[in-house]
N, C-alpha and C. Protein backbone atom coordinates (compact mmCIF):
# COMPACT_ATOMS: atom_id res chain seq x y z
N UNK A 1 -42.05 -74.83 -36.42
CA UNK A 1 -42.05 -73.63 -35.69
C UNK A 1 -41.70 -72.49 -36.63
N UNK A 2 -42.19 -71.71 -36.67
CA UNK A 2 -42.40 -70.21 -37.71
C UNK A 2 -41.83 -69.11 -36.86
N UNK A 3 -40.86 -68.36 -37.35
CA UNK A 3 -40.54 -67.40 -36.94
C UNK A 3 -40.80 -66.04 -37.59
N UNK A 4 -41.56 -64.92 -36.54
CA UNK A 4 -42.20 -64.04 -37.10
C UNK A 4 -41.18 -62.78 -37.14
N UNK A 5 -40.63 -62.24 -37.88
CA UNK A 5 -39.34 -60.90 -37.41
C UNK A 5 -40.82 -59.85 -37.56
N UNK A 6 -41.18 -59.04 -36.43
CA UNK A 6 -41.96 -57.78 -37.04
C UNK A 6 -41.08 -57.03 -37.62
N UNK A 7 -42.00 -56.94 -38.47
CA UNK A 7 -41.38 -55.72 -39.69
C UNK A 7 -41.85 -54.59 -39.63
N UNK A 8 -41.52 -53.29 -39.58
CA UNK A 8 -42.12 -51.97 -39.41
C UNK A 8 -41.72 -50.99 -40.50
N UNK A 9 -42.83 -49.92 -40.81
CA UNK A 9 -43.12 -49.92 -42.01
C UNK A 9 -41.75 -48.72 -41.59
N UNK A 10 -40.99 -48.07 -42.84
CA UNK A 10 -40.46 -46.84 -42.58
C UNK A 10 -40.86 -45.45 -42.20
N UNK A 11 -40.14 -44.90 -41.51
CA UNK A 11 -40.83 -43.66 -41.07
C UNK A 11 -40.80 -42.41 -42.40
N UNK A 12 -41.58 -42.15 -41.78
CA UNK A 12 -42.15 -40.84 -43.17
C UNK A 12 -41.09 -39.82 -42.89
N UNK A 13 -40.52 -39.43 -43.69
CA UNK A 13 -39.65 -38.43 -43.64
C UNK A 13 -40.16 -37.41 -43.34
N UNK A 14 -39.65 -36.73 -42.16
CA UNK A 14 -40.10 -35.57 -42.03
C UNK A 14 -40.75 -34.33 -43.53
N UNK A 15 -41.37 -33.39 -43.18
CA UNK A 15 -41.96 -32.76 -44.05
C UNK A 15 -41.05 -31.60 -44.43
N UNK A 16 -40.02 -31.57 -44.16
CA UNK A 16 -38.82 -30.40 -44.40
C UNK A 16 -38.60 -30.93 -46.22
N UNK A 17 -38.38 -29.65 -46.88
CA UNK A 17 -37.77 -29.43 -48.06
C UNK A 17 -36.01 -29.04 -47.69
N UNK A 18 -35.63 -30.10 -48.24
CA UNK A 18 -34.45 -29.73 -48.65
C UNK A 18 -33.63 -29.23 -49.97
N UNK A 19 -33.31 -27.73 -49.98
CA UNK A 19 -33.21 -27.13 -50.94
C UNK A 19 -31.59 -26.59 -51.51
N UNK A 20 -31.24 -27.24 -52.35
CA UNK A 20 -29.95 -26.57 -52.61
C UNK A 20 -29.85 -25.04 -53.33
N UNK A 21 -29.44 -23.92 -52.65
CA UNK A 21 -29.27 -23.03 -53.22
C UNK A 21 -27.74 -22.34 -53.38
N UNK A 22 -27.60 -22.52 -54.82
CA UNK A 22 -25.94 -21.89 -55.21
C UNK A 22 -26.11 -20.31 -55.24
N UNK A 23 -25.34 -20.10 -54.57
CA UNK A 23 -24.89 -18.67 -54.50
C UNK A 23 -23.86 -17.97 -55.11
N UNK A 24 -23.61 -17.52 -55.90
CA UNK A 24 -22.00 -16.71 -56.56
C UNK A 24 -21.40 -16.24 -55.12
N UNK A 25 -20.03 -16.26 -55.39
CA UNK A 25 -19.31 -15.97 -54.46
C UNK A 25 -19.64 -14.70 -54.54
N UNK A 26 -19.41 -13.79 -53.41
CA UNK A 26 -19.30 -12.21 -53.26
C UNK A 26 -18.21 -11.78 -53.94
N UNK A 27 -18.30 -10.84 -54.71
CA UNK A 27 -17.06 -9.78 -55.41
C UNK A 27 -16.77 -8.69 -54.73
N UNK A 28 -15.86 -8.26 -54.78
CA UNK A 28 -14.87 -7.30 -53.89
C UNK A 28 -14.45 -5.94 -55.36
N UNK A 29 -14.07 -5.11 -54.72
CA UNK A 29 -14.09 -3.80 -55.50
C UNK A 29 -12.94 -3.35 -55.58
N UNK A 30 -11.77 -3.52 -56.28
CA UNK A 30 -10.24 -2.49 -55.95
C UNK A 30 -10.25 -1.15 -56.54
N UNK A 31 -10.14 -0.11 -55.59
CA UNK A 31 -10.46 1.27 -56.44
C UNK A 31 -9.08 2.09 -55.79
N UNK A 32 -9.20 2.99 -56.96
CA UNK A 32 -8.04 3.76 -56.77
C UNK A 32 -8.47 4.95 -56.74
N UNK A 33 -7.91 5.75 -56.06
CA UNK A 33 -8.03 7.00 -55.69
C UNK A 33 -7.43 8.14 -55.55
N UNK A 34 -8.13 9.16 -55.88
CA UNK A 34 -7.30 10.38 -56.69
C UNK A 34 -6.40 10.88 -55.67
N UNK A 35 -4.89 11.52 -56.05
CA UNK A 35 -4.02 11.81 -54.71
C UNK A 35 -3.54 12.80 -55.87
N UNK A 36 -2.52 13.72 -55.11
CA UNK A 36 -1.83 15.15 -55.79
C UNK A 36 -0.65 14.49 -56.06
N UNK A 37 0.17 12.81 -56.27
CA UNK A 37 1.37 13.15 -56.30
C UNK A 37 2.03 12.10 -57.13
N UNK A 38 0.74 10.95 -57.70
CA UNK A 38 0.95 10.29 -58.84
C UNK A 38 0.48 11.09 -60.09
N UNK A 39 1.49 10.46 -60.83
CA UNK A 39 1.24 10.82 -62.37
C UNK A 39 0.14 9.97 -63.05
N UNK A 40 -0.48 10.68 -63.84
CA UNK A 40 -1.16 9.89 -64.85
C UNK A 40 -0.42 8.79 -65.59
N UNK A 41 1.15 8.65 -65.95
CA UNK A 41 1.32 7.58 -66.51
C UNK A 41 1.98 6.76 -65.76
N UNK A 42 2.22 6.98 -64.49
CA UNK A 42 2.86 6.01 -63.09
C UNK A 42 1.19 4.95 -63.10
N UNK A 43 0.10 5.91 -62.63
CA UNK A 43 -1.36 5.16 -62.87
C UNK A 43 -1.38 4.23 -63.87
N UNK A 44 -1.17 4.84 -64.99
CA UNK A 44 -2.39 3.91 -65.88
C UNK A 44 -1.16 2.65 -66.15
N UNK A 45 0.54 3.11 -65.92
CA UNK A 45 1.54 1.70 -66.11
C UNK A 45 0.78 0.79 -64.55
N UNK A 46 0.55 1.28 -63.61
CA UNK A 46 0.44 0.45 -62.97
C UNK A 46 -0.98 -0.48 -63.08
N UNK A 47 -1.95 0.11 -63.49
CA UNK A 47 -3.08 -0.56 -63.69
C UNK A 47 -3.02 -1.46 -64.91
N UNK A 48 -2.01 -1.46 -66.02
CA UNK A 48 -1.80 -2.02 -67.00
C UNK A 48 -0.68 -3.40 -66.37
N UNK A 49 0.17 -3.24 -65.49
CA UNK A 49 0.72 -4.00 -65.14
C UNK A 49 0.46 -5.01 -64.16
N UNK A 50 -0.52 -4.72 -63.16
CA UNK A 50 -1.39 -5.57 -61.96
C UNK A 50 -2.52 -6.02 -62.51
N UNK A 51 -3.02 -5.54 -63.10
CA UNK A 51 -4.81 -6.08 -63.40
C UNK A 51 -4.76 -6.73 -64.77
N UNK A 52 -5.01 -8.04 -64.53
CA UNK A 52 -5.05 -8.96 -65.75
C UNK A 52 -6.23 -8.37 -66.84
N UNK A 53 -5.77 -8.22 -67.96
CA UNK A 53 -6.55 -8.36 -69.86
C UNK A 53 -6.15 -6.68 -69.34
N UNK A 54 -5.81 -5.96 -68.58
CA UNK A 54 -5.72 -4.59 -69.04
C UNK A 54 -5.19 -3.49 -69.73
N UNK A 55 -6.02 -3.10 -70.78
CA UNK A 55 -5.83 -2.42 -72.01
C UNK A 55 -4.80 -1.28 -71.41
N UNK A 56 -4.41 -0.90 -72.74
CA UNK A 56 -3.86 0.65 -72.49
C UNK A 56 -5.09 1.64 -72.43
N UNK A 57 -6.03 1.53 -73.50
CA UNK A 57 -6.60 2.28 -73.63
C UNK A 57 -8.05 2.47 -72.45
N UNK A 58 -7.98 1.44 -71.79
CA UNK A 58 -8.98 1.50 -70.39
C UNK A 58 -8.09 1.63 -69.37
N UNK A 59 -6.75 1.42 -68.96
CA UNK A 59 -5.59 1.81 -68.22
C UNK A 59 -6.47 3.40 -68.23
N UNK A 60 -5.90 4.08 -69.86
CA UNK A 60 -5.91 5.33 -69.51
C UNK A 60 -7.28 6.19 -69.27
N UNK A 61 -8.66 5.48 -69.86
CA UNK A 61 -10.19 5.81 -69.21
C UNK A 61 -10.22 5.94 -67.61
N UNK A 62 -10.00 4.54 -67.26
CA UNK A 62 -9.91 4.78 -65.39
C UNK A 62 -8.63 5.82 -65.18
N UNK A 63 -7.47 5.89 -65.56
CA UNK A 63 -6.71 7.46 -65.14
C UNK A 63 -7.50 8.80 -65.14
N UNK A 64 -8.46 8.57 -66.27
CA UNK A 64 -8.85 9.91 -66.36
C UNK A 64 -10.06 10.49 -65.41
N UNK A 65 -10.79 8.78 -65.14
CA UNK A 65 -11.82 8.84 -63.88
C UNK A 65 -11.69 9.02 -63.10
N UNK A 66 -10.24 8.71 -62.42
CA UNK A 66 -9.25 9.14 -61.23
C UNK A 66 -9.46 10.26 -60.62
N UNK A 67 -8.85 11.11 -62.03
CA UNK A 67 -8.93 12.81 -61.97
C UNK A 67 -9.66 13.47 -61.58
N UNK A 68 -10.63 12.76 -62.36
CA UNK A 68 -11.95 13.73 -62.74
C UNK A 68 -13.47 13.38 -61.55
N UNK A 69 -13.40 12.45 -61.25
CA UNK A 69 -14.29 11.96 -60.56
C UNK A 69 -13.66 11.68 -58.37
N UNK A 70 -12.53 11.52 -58.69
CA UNK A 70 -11.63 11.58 -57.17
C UNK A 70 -11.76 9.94 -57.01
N UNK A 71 -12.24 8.56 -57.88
CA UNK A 71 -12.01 7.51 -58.13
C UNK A 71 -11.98 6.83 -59.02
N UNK A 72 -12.04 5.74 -59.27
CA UNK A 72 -12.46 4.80 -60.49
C UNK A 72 -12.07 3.42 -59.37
N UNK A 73 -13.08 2.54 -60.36
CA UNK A 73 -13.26 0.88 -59.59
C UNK A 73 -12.34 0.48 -60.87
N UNK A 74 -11.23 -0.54 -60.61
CA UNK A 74 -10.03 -0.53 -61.88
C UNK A 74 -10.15 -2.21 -61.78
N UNK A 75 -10.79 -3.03 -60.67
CA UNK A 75 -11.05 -4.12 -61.16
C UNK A 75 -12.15 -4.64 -59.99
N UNK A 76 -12.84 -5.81 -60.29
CA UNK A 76 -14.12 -6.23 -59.52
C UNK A 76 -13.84 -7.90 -59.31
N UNK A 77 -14.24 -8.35 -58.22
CA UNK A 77 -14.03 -9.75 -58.69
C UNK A 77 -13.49 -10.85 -57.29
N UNK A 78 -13.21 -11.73 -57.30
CA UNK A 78 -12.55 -13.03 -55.94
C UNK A 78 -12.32 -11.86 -54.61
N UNK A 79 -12.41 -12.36 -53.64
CA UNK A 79 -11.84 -11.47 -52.76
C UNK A 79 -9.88 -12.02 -52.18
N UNK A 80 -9.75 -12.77 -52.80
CA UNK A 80 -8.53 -12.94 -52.49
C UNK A 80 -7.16 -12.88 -53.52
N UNK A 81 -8.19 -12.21 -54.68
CA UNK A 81 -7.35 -11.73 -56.25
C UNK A 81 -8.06 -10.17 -55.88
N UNK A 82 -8.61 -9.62 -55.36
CA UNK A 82 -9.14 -8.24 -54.65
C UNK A 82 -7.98 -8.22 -54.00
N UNK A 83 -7.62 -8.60 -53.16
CA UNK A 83 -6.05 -8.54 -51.78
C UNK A 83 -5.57 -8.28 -52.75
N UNK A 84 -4.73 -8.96 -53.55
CA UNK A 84 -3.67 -8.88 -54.34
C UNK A 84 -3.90 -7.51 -55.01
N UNK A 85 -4.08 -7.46 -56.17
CA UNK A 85 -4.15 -6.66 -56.84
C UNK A 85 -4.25 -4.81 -55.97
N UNK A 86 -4.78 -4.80 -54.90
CA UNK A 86 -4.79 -3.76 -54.09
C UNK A 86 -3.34 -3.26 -53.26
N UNK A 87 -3.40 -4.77 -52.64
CA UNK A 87 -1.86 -4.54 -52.38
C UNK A 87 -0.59 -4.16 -53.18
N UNK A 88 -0.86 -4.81 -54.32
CA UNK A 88 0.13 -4.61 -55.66
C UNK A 88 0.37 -3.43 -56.09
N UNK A 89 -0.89 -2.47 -56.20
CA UNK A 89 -0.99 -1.34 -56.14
C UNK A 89 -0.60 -0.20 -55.32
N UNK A 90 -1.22 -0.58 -54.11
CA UNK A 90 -0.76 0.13 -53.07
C UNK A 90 1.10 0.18 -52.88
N UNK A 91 1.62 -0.80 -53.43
CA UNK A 91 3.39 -0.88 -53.15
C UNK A 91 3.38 -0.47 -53.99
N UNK A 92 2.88 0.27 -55.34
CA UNK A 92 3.73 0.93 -56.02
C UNK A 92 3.30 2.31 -55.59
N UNK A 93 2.26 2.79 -54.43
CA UNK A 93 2.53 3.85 -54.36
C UNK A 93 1.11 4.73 -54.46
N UNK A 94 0.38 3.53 -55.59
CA UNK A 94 -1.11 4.40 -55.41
C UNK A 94 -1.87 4.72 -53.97
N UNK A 95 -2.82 5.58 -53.89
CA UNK A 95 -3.41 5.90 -53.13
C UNK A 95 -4.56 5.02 -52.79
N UNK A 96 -5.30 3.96 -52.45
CA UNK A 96 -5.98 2.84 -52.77
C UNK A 96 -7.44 2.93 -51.49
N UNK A 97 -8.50 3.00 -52.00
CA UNK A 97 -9.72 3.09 -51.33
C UNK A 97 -9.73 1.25 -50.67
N UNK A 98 -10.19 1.29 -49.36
CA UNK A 98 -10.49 -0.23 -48.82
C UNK A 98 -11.56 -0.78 -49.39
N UNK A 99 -11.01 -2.12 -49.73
CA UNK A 99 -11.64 -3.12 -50.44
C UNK A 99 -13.22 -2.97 -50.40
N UNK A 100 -13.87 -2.84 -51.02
CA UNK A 100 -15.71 -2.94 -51.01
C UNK A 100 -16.37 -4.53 -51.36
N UNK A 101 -17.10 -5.03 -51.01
CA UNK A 101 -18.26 -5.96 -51.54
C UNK A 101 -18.65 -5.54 -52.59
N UNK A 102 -19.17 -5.93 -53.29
CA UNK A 102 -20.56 -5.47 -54.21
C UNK A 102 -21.80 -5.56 -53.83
């Protein structure tokens, strides 16, 4: 006696592409903004002291963009090193534009 199991062929996978697409995370914008009652060197210590690799000498470029322009973007980047660094700022007093996307 022979036993027959039917066997059935596999089903065809649907015709969908499945596509992995990596995306960069979104970057966030911390900007500071020009006010009548910080100093230029309260600014550029504080941007030298919150924002990581920051020069003196780009500390004092974005101070002067401050001035001159009524902003400067003083760092770009994570949105949850964006919090920080804004907030950090903001407690010492700067005047601080809300966080942007890029």
């Amino acid at each position: 006696m022979a036993i027959f199991a039917a066997v059935q062929a596999p089903e065809r996978l649907k015709d969908t592409v499945r596509e992995i697409v990596r995306k960069p995370y979104p970057k966030y914008k911390v900007i500071v903004l020009n006010d009548d009652f910080n100093t230029f060197e309260h600014v550029a210590d504080c941007l030298m002291k919150y924002i990581p690799q920051m020069t003196e000498q780009t500390a004092w470029e974005l101070t002067k963009q401050v001035d001159a322009e009524g902003f400067a973007i003083v760092w770009v980047g994570p949105m949850e090193q964006a919090e920080l660094y804004h907030a950090q700022l903001q407690q010492e007093g700067l005047t601080m534009a809300p966080i942007e996307s890029e």
